[in-house]
C-alpha atoms as a PDB file:
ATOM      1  CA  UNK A   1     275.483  53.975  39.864  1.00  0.00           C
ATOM      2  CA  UNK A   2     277.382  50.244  40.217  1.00  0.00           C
ATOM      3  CA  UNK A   3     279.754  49.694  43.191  1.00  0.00           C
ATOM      4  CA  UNK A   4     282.745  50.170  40.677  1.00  0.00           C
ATOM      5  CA  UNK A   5     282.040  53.875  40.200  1.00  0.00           C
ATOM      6  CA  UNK A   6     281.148  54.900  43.465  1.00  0.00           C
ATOM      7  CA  UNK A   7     283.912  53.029  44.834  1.00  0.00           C
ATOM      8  CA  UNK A   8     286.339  55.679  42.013  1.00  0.00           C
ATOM      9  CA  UNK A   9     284.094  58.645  42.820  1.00  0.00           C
ATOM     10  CA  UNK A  10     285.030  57.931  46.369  1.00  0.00           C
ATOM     11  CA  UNK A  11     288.372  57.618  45.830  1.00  0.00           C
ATOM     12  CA  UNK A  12     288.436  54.305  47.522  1.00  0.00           C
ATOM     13  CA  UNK A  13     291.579  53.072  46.536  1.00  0.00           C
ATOM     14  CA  UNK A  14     291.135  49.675  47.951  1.00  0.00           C
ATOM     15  CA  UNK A  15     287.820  48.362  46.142  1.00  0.00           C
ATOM     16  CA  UNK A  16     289.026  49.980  42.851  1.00  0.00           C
ATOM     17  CA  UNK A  17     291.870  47.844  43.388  1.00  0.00           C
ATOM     18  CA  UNK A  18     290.233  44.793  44.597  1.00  0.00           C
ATOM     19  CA  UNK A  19     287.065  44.991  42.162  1.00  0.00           C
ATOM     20  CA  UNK A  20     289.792  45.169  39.396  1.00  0.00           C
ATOM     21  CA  UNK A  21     291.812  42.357  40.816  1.00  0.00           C
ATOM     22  CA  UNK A  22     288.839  40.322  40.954  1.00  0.00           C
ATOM     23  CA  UNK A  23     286.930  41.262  37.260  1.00  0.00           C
ATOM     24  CA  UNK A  24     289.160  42.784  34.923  1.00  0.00           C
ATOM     25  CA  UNK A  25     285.253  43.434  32.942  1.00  0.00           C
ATOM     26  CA  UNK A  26     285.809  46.818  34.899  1.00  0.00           C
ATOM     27  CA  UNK A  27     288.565  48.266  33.045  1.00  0.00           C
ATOM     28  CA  UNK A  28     286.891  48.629  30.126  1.00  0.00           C
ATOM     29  CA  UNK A  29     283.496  49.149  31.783  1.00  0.00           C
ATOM     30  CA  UNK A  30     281.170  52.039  30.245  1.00  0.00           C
ATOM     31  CA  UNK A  31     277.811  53.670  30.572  1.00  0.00           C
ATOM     32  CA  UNK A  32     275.371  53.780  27.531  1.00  0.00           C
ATOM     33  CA  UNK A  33     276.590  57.376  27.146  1.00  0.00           C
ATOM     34  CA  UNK A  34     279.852  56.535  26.998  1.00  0.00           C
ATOM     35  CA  UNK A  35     281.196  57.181  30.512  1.00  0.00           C
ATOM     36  CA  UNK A  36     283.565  55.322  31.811  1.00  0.00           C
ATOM     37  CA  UNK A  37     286.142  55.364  35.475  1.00  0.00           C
ATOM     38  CA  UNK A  38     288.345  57.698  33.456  1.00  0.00           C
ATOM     39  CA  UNK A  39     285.181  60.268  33.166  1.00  0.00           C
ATOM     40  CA  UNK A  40     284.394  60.341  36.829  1.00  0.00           C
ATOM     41  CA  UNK A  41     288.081  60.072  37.806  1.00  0.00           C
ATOM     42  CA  UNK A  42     289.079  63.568  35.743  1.00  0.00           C
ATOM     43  CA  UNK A  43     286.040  65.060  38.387  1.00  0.00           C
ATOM     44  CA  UNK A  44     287.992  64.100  41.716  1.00  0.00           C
ATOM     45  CA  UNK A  45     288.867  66.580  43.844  1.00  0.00           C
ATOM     46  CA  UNK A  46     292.423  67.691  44.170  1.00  0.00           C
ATOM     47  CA  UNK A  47     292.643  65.496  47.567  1.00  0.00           C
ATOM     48  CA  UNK A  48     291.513  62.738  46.227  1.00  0.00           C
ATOM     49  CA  UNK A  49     294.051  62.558  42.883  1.00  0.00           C
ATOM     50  CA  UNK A  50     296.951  62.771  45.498  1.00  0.00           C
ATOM     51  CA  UNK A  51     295.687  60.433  46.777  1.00  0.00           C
ATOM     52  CA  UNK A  52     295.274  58.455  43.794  1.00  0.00           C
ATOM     53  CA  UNK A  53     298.437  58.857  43.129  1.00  0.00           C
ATOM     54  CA  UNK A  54     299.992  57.969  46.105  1.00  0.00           C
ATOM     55  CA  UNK A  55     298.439  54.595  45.472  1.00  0.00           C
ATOM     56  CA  UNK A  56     298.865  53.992  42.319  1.00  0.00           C
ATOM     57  CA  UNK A  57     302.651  55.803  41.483  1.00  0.00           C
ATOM     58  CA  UNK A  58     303.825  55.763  38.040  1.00  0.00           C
ATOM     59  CA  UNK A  59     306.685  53.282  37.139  1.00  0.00           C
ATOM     60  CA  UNK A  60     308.698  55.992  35.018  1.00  0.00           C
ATOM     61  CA  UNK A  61     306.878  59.021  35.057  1.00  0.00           C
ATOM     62  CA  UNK A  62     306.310  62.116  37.403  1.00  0.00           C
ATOM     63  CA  UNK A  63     305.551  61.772  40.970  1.00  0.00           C
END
């Protein structure tokens, strides 16, 4: 598993961030199977997507 998706599976807000910031190769970033950030994102915990989107708030969409 690469830094990238531990640092999502963790829900560390600040190296998803800053790994993006710094490679934007990440963003569309996928296993051979065809897993991706998204897939491992949809398996946080409730905490953690509160969290997620506490940090990352939607311009014009629900809070």
């Amino acid at each position: 598993m690469n830094g990238f998706i531990r640092a999502v599976k963790n829900a560390e807000l600040a190296v998803v961030k800053e790994m993006l910031q710094k490679d934007a190769k990440w963003i569309g970033w996928s296993e051979k199977d065809g897993k991706n950030a998204l897939h491992y994102l949809c398996g946080l915990e409730r905490t953690s997507i509160k969290q997620i989107k506490r940090a990352f708030p939607l311009r014009n969409g629900p809070k």
